[in-house]
N, C-alpha and C. Protein backbone atom coordinates (compact mmCIF):
# COMPACT_ATOMS: atom_id res chain seq x y z
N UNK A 1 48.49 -56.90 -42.03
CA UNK A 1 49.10 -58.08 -42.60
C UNK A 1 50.41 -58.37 -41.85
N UNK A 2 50.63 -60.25 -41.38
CA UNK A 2 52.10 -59.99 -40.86
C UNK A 2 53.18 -59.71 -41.49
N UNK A 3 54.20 -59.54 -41.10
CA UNK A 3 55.44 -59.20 -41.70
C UNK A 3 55.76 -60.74 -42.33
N UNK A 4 56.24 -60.58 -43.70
CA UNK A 4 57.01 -61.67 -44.27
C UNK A 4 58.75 -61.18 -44.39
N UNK A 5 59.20 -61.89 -44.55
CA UNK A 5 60.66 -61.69 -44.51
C UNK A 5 61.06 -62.37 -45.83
N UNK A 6 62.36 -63.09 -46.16
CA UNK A 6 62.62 -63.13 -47.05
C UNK A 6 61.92 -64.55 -47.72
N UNK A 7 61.98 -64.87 -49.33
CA UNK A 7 61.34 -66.10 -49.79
C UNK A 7 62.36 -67.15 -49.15
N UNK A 8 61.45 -68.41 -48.94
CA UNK A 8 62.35 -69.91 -49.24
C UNK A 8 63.69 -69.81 -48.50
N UNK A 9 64.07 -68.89 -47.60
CA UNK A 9 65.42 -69.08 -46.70
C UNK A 9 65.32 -69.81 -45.54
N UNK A 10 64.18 -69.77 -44.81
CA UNK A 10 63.92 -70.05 -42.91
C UNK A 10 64.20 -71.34 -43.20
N UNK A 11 65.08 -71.66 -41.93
CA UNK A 11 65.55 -72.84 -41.55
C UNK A 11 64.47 -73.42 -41.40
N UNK A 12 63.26 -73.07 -40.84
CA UNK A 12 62.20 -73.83 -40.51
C UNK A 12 61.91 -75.65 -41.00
N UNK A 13 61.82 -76.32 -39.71
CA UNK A 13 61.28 -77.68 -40.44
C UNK A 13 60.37 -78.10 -40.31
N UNK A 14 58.68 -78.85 -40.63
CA UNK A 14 58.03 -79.38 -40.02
C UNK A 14 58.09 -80.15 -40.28
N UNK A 15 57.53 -81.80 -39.84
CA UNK A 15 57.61 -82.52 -39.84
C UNK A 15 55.57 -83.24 -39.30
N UNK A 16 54.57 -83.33 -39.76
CA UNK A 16 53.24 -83.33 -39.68
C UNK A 16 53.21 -84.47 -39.03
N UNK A 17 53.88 -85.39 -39.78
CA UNK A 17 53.85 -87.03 -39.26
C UNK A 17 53.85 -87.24 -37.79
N UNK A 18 54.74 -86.27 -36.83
CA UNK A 18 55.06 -86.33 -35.50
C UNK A 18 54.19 -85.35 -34.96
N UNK A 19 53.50 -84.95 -35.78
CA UNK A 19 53.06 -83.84 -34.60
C UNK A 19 51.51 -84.23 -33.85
N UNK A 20 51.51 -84.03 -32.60
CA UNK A 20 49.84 -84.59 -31.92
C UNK A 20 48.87 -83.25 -31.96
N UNK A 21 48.95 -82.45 -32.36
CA UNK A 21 47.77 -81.38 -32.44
C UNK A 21 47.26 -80.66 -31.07
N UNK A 22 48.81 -80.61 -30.20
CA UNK A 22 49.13 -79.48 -28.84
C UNK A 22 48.23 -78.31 -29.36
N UNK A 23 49.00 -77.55 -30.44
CA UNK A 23 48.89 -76.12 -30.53
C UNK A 23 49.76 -75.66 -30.27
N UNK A 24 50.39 -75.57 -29.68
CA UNK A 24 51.25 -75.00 -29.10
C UNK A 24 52.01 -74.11 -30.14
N UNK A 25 52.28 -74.16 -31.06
CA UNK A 25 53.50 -73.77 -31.81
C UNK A 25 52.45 -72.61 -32.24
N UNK A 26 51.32 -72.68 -32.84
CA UNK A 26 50.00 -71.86 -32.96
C UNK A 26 50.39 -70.64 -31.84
N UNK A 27 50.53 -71.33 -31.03
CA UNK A 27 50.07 -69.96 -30.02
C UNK A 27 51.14 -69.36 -29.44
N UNK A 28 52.28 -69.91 -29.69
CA UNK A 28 53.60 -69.41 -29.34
C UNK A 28 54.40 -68.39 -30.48
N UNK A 29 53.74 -68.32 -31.65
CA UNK A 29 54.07 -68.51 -32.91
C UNK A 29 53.81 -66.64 -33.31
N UNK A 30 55.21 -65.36 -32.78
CA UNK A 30 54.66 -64.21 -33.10
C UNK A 30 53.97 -63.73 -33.98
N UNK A 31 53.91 -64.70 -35.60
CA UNK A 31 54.11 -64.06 -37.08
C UNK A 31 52.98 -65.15 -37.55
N UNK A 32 52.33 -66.10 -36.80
CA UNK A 32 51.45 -66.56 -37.56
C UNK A 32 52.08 -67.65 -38.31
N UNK A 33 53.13 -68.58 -37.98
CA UNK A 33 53.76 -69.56 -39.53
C UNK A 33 52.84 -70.77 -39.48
N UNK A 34 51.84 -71.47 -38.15
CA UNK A 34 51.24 -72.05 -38.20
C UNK A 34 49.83 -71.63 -37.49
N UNK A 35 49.26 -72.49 -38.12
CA UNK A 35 47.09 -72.57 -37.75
C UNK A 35 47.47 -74.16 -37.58
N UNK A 36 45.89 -74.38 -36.87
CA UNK A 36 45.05 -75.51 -36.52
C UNK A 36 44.51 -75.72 -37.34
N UNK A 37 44.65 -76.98 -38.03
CA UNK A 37 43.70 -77.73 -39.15
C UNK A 37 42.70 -79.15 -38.29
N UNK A 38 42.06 -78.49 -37.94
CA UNK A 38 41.51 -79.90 -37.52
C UNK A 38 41.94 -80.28 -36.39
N UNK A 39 43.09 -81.73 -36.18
CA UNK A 39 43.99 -82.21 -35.28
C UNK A 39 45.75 -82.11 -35.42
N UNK A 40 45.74 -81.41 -36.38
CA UNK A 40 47.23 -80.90 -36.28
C UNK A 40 47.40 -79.61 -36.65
N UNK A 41 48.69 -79.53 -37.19
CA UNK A 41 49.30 -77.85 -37.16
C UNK A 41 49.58 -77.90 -38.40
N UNK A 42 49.24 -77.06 -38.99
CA UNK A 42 49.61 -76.52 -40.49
C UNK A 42 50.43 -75.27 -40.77
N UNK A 43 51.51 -75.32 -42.03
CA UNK A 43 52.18 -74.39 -41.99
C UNK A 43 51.66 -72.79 -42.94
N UNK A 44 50.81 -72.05 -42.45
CA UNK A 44 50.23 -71.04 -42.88
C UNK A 44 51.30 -70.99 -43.79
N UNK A 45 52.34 -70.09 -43.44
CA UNK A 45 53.21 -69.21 -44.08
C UNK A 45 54.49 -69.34 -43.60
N UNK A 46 55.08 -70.42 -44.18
CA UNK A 46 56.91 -70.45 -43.69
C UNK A 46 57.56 -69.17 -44.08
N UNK A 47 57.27 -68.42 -44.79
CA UNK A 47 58.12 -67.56 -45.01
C UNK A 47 57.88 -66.29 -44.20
N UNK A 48 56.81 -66.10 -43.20
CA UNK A 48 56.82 -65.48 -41.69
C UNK A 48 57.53 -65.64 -40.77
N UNK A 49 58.20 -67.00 -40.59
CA UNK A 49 58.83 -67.42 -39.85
C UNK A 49 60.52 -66.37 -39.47
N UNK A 50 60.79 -65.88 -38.03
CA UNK A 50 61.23 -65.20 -38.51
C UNK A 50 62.75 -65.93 -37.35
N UNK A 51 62.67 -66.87 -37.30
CA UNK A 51 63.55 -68.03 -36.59
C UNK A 51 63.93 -67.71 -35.70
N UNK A 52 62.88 -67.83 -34.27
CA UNK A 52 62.81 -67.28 -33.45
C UNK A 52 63.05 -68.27 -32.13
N UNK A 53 62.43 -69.25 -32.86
CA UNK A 53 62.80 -70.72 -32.29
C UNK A 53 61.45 -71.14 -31.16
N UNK A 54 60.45 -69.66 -30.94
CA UNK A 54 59.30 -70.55 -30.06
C UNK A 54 58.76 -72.09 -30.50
N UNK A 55 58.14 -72.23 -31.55
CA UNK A 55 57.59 -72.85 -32.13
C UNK A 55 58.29 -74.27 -31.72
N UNK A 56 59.59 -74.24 -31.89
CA UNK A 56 60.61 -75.29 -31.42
C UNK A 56 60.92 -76.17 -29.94
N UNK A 57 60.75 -74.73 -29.20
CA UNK A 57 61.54 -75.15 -27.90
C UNK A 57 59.98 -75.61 -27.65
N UNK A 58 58.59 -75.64 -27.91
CA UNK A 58 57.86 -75.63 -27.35
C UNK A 58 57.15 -77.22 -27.71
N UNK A 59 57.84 -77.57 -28.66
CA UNK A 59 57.37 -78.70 -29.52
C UNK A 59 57.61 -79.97 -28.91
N UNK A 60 56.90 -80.47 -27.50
CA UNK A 60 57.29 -81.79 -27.26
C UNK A 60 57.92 -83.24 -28.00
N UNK A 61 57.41 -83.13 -29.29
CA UNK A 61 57.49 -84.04 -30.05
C UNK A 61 58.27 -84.67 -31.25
N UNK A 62 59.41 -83.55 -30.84
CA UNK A 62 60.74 -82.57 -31.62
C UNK A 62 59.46 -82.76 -33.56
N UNK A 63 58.68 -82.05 -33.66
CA UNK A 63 58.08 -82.07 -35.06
C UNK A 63 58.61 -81.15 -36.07
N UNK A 64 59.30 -79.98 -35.23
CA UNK A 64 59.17 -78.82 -35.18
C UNK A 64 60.98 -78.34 -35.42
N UNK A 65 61.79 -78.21 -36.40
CA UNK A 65 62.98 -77.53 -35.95
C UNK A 65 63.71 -76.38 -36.65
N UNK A 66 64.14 -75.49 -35.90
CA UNK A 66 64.27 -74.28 -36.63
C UNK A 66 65.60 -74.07 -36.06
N UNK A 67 66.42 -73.37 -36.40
CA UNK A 67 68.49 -72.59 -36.17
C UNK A 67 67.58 -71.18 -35.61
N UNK A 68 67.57 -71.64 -34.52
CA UNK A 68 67.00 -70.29 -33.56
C UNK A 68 67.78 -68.84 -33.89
N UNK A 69 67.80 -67.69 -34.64
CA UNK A 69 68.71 -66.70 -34.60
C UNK A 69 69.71 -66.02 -35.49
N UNK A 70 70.54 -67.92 -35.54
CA UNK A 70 71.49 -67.66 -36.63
C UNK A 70 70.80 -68.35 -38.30
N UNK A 71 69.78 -68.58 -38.09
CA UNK A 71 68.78 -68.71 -39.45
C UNK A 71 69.58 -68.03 -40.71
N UNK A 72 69.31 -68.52 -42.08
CA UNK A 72 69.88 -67.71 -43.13
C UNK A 72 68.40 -66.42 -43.15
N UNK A 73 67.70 -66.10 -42.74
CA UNK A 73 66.94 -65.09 -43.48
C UNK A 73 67.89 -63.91 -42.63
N UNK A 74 68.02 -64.50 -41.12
CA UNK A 74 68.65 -63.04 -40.69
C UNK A 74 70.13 -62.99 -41.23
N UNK A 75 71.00 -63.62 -41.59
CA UNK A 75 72.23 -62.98 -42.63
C UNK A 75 71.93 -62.94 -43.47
N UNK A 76 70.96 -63.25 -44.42
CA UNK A 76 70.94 -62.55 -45.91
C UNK A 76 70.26 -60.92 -45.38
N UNK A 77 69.24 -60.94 -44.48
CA UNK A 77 69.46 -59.10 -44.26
C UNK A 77 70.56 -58.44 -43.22
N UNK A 78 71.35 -59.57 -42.59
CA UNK A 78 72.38 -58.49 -42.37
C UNK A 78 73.00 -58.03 -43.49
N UNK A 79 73.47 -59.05 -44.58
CA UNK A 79 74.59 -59.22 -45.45
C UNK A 79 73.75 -57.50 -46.70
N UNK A 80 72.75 -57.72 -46.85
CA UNK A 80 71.84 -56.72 -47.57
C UNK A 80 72.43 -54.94 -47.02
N UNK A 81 72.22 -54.95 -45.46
CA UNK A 81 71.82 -53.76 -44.67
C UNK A 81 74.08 -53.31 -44.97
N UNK A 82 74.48 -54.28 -44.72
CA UNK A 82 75.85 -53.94 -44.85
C UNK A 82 76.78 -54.18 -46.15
N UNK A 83 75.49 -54.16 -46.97
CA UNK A 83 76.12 -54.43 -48.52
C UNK A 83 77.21 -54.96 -48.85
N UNK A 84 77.16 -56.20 -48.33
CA UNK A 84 78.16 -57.26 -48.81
C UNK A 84 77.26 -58.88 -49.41
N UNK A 85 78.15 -59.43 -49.66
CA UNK A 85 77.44 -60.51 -50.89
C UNK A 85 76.62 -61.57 -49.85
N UNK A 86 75.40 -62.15 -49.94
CA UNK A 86 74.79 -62.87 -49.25
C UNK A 86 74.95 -64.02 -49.31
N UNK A 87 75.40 -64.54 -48.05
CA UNK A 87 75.60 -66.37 -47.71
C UNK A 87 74.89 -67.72 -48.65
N UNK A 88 75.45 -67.91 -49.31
CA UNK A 88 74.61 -69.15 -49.60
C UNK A 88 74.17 -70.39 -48.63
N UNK A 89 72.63 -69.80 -48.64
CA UNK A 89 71.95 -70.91 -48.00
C UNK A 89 71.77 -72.38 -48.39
N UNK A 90 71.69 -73.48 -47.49
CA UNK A 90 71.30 -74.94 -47.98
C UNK A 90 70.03 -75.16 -47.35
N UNK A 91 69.55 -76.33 -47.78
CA UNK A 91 68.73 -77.03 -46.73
C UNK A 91 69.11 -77.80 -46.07
C-alpha cells in the first residue's frame, strides 16, 4: 500500500477543467495521487501527495499546482518530530 501522509493538508491543486489527458502527472507521480480516467487525470488520493512538485513542473497546462517542499504536510511532521505546536494551515 502507498504511503499516505497526513489528512486534508497538501497544498495540492487540481484543476480538471484545464487538463488535456498528457498523463504525465500519472507517471511522474511517486505515491500514486493521480490515475487515467478515460481522457483526463483523476485525483486517486490527494492525501499521498507528498509535495514533491513532479506532477507540477510537468503539467504543461499549469492544471496542476502544488508549494513544492515547503507544503504544510511537511511542517506539521516537522513541527510533530520536534514537538512543538503545528502551523496552521490555509487553503
Amino acid at each position: 500500500m502507498p504511503l499516505q501522509h497526513l489528512k486534508n493538508v497538501s497544498t495540492l491543486k487540481y484543476d480538471p477543467v484545464r487538463c488535456a489527458g498528457c498523463g504525465l502527472c500519472a507517471d511522474v507521480c511517486p505515491h500514486g495521487v493521480f490515475k487515467m480516467d478515460v481522457r483526463k487525470a483523476v485525483l486517486a488520493d490527494r492525501d499521498r501527495c507528498m509535495e514533491c512538485g513532479a506532477c507540477a513542473r510537468n503539467c504543461a497546462l499549469v492544471a496542476i499546482e502544488v508549494r513544492a517542499g515547503v507544503g504544510c504536510a511537511y511542517a506539521i511532521m516537522w513541527s510533530a518530530l520536534r514537538r512543538k505546536p503545528a502551523p496552521q494551515c490555509g487553503e
